[in-house]
Protein backbone atom coordinates (compact mmCIF):
# COMPACT_ATOMS: atom_id res chain seq x y z
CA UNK A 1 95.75 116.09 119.05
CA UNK A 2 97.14 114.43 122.38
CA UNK A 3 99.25 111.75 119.87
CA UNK A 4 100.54 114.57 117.54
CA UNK A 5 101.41 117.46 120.28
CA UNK A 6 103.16 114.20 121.93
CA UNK A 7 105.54 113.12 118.78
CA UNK A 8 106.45 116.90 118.36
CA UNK A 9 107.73 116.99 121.98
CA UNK A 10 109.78 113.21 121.23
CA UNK A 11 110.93 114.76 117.78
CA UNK A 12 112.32 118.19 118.90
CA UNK A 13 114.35 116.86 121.18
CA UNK A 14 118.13 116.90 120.67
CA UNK A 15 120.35 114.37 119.06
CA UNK A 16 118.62 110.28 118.71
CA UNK A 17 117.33 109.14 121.85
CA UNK A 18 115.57 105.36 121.46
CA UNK A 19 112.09 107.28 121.48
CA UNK A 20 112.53 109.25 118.91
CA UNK A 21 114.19 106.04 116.80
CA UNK A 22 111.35 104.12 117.95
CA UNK A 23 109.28 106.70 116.52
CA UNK A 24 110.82 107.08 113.30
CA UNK A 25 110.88 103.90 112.54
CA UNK A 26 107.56 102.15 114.39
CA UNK A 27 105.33 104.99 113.51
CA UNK A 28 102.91 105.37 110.76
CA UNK A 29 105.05 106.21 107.67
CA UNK A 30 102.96 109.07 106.02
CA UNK A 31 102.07 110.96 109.20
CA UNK A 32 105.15 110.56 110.73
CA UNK A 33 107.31 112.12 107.48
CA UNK A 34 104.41 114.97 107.21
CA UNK A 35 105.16 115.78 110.67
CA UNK A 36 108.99 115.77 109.76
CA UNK A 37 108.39 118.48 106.78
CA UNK A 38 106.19 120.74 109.35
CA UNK A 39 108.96 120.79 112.17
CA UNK A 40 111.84 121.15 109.70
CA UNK A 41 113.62 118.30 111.24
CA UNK A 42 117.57 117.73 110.10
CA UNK A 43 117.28 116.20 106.92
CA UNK A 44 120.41 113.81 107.87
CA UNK A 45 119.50 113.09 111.11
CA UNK A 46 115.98 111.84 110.00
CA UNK A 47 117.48 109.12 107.94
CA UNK A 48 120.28 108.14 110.36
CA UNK A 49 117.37 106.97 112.66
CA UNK A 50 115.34 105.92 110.28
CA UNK A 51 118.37 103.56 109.87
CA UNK A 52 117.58 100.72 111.95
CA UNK A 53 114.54 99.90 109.40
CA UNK A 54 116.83 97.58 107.53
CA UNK A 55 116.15 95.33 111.07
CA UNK A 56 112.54 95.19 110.07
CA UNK A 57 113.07 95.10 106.51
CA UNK A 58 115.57 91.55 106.47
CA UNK A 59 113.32 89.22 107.79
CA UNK A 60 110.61 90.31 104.98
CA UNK A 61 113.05 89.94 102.54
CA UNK A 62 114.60 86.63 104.05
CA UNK A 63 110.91 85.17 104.06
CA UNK A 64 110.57 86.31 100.32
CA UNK A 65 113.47 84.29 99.09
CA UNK A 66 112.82 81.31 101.46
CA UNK A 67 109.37 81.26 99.30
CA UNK A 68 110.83 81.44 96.36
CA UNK A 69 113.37 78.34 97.17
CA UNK A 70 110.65 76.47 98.56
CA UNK A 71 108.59 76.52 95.07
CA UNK A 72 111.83 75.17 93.03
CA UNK A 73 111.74 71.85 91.88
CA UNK A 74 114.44 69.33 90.08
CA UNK A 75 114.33 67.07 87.26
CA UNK A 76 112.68 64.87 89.43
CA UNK A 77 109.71 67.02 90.32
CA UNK A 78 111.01 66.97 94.01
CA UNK A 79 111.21 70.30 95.85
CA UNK A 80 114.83 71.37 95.30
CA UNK A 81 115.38 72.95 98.92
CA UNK A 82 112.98 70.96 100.76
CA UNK A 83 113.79 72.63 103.83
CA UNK A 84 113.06 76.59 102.77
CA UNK A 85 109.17 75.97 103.26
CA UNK A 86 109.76 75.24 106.86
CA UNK A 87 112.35 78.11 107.27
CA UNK A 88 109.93 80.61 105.46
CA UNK A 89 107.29 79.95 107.68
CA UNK A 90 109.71 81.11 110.86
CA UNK A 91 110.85 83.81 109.29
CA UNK A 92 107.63 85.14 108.68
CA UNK A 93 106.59 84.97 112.14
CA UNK A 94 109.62 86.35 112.76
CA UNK A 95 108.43 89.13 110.50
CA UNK A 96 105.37 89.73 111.97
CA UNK A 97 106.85 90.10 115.39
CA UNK A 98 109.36 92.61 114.41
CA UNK A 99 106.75 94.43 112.64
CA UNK A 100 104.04 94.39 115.50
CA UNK A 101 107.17 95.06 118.15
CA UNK A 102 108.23 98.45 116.71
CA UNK A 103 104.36 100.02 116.72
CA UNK A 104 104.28 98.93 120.42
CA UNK A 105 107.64 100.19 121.49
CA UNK A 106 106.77 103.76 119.53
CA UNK A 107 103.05 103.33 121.59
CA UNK A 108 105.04 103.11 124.84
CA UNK A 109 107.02 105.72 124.48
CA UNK A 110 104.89 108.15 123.34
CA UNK A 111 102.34 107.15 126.14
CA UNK A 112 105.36 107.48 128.51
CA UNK A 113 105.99 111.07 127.23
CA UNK A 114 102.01 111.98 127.48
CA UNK A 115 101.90 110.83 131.07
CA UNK A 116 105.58 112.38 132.40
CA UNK A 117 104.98 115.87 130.43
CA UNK A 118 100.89 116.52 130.48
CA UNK A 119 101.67 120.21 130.84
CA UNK A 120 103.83 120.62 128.08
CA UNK A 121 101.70 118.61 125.72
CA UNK A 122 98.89 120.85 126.92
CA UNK A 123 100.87 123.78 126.10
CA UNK A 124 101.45 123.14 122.47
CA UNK A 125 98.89 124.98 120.17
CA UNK A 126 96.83 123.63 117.83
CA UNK A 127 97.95 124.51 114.19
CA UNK A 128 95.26 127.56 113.46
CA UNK A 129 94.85 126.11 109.76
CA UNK A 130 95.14 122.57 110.57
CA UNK A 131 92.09 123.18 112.84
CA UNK A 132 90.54 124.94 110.64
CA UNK A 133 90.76 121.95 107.57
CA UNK A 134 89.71 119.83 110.16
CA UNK A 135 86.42 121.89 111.58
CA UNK A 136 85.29 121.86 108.17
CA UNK A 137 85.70 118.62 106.84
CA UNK A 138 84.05 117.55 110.44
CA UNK A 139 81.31 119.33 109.67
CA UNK A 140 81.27 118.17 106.21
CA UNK A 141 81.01 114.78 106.95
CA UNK A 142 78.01 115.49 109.60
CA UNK A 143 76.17 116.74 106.67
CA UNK A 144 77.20 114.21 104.39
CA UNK A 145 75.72 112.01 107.54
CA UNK A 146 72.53 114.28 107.11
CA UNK A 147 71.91 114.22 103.29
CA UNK A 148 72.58 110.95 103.52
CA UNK A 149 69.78 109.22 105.80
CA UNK A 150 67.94 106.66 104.07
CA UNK A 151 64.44 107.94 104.80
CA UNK A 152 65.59 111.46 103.52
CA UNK A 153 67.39 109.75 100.04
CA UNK A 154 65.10 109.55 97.04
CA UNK A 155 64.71 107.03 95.07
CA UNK A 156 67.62 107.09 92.10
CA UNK A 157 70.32 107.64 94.77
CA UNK A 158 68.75 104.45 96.72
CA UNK A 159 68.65 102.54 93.83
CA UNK A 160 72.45 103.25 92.63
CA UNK A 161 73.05 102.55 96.30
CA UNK A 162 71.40 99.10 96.14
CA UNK A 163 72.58 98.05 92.80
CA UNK A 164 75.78 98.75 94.03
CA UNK A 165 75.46 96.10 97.08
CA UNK A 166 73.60 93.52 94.97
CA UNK A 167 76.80 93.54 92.47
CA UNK A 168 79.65 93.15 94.97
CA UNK A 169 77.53 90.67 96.78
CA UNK A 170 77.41 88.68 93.62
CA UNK A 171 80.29 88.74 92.78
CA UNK A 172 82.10 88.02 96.15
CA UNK A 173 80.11 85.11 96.18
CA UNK A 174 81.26 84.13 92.41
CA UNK A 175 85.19 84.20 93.67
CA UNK A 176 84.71 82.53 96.61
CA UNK A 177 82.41 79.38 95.81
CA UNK A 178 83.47 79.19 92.31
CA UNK A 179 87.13 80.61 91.76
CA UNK A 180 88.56 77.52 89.89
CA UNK A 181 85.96 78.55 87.07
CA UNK A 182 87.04 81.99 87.18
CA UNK A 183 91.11 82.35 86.99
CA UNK A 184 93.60 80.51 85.39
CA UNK A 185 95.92 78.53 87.85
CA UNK A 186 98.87 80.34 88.00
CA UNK A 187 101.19 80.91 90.77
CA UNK A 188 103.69 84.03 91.95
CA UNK A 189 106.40 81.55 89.93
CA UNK A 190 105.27 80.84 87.02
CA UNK A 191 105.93 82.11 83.34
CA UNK A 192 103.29 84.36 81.73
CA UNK A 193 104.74 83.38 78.61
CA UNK A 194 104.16 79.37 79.20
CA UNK A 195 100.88 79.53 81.13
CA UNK A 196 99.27 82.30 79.49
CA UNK A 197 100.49 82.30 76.27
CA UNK A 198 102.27 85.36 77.03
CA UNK A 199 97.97 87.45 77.74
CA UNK A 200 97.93 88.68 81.08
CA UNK A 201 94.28 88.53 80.26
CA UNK A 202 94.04 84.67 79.48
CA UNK A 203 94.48 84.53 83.49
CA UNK A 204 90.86 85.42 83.91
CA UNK A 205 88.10 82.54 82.09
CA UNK A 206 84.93 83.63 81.06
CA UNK A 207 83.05 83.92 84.54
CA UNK A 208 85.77 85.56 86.19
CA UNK A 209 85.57 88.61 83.73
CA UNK A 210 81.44 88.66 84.76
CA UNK A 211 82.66 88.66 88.26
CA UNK A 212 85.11 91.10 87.79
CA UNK A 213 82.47 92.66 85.94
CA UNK A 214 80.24 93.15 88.74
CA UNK A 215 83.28 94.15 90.74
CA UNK A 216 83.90 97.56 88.94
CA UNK A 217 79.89 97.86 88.21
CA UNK A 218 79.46 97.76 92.29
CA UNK A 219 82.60 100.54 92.57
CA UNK A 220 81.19 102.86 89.85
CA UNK A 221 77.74 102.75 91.52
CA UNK A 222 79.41 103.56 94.75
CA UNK A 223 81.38 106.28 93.73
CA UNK A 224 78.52 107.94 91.76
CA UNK A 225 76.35 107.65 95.38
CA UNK A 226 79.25 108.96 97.45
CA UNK A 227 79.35 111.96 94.54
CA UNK A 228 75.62 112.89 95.13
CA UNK A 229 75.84 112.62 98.60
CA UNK A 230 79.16 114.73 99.16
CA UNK A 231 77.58 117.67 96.54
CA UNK A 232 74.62 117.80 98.81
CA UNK A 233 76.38 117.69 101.53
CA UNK A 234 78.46 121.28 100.25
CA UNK A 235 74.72 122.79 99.62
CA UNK A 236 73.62 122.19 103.02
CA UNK A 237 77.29 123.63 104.25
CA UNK A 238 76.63 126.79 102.26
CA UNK A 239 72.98 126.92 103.12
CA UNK A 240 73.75 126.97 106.91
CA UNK A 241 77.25 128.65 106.86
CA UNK A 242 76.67 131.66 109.15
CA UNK A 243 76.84 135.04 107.43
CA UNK A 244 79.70 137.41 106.98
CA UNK A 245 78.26 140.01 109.19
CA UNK A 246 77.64 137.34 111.81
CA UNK A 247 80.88 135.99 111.37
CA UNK A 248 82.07 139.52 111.82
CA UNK A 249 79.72 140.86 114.83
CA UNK A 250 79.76 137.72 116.54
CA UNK A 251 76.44 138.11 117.85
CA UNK A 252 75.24 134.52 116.41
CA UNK A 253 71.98 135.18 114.37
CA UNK A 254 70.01 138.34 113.58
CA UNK A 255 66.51 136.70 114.34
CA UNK A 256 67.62 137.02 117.83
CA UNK A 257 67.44 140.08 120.07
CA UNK A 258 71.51 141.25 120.82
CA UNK A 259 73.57 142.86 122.86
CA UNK A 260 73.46 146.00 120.69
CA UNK A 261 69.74 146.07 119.78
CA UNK A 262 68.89 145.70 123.57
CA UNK A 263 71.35 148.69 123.74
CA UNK A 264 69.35 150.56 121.14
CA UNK A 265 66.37 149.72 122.93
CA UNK A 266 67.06 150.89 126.21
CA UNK A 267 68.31 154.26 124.89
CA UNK A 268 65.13 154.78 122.78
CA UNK A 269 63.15 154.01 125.86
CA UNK A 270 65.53 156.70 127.72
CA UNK A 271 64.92 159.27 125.14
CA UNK A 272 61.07 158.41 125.38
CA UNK A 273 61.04 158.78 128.93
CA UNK A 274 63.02 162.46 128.66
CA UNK A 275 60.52 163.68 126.44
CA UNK A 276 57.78 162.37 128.53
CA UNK A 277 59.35 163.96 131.50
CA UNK A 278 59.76 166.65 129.58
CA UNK A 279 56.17 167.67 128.35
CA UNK A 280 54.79 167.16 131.68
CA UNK A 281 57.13 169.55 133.39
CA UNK A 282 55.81 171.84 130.58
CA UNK A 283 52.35 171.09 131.12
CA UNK A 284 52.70 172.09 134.96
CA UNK A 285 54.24 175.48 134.06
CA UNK A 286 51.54 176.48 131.77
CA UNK A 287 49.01 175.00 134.12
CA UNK A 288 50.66 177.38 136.67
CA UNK A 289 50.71 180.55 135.26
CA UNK A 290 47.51 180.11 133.25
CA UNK A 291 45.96 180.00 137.30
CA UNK A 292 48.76 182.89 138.25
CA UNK A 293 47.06 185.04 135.30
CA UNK A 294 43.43 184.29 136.36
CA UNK A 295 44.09 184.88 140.10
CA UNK A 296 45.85 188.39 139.26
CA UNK A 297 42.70 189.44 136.83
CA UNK A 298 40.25 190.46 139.22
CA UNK A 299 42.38 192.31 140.99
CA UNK A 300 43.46 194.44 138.40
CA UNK A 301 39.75 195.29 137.78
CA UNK A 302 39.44 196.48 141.04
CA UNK A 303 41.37 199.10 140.78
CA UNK A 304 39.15 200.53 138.25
């Protein structure tokens, strides 16, 4: 939350200052252009400093071509620009520099904004739905996390789960120790037509489409794991999802005592005690004049 709240204070601000060019262009591409479409950023002014890309951009493309030079050959069989394999490999450290250099200038300035403006980063609020997506896919995965403990797994999900590791072991091991067996040599240069008889398929030999094989065996087995897990994941979700009075009430569950049953309670127990109160003060009036009546008795027969 601290690295979005942050960009939203560098991208709101006025005109293009070098953090927020650092940011368009350094940042993560698919967050970055979400968070674009949620402030409603200036369409034009987005790509004028998303400009400067072309910097990081040339010496990819520069490294590219050098490649390509490097792998042409004349008559002779001699490279034809023996130098471009040299160049290429500059310009591709040159590439990776650039590259790595505009994440860490868009790191320090957004760490320099976090440090300078804490209350103002503090003060931005979270997106209500945003936080919302995000509670419940956290809790989601701590389920998935649940259902998904190997002692609690029975046995066909453990053995899809197994199966699946034995094949992409296998065939891991396949490309790597025996890859010449596998593929067709054939490099980023060369014509499909000429060394594979114009099949994309003749690339791979016989054990390469096992390994392969194994490959999308290993992925299928995954997927169908990850499936059963994330649909008993949702039933444990539902199962312990609180209830819509609960959710309403806000009491947390109704096996527990509340604030309004211990209300209840109390005036019950106030009503109880009034009517208690009530029948003894009866009790002593009657007792009273029950021993006023047989006190004034004998006195009345006197007079006869």
């Amino acid at each position: 939350m601290c690295l979005k709240s942050t960009s939203i204070l560098v991208l709101s601000q006025e005109g293009l200052s070098i953090p927020k060019v650092a940011i368009l262009i350094g940042g993560p591409d698919w967050p970055t252009s979400v968070l674009y479409a949620i402030m409603r950023l200036s369409l034009p002014q987005i790509i004028l400093g998303t400009t400067p890309v072309v910097f990081l951009i040339l010496p990819t493309f520069i490294t590219g071509a050098l490649l390509y030079m490097a792998s042409l050959k004349d008559e002779s069989g001699n490279p034809e620009f023996s130098w471009a394999g040299t160049v290429s490999t500059i310009t591709a450290s040159l590439t990776a520099l650039v590259q790595f250099g505009s994440m860490i200038v868009a790191a320090y300035y957004l760490e320099q904004t976090a440090d300078k403006r804490v209350d103002e980063v503090a003060a931005i609020a979270d997106d209500l739905e945003v936080k919302k997506a995000d509670d419940e896919a956290a809790y989601l995965n701590k389920c998935y996390r649940e259902v998904t403990q190997w002692h609690d797994i029975p046995v066909t999900p453990k053995l899809l789960l197994q199966t699946s590791v034995a094949c992409i072991v296998t065939s891991c091991y396949i490309f790597q120790l025996f890859s010449s067996l596998c593929f067709t040599e054939h490099t980023l240069t060369d014509s499909i037509d000429d060394n594979l008889q114009g099949n994309v398929g003749n690339l791979f030999l016989p054990l390469g489409w096992v390994a392969t094989g194994l490959f999308i065996a290993s992925v299928l087995l995954l997927y169908f794991f990850i499936s059963w897990g994330k649909r008993h994941a949702r039933h444990l979700v539902n199962a312990t999802a609180p209830k819509p009075e609960e959710e309403a009430v806000g009491y947390g569950s109704t096996n527990d005592p509340t604030d309004i049953d211990l209300h209840s309670a109390e005036i019950e127990d106030s009503h109880a005690d009034e009517l208690v109160q009530s029948k003894n003060d009866n009790s002593a009036t009657y007792s009273t004049n029950h021993q006023s009546g047989f006190q004034r008795t004998p006195s009345s027969s006197s007079k006869f």
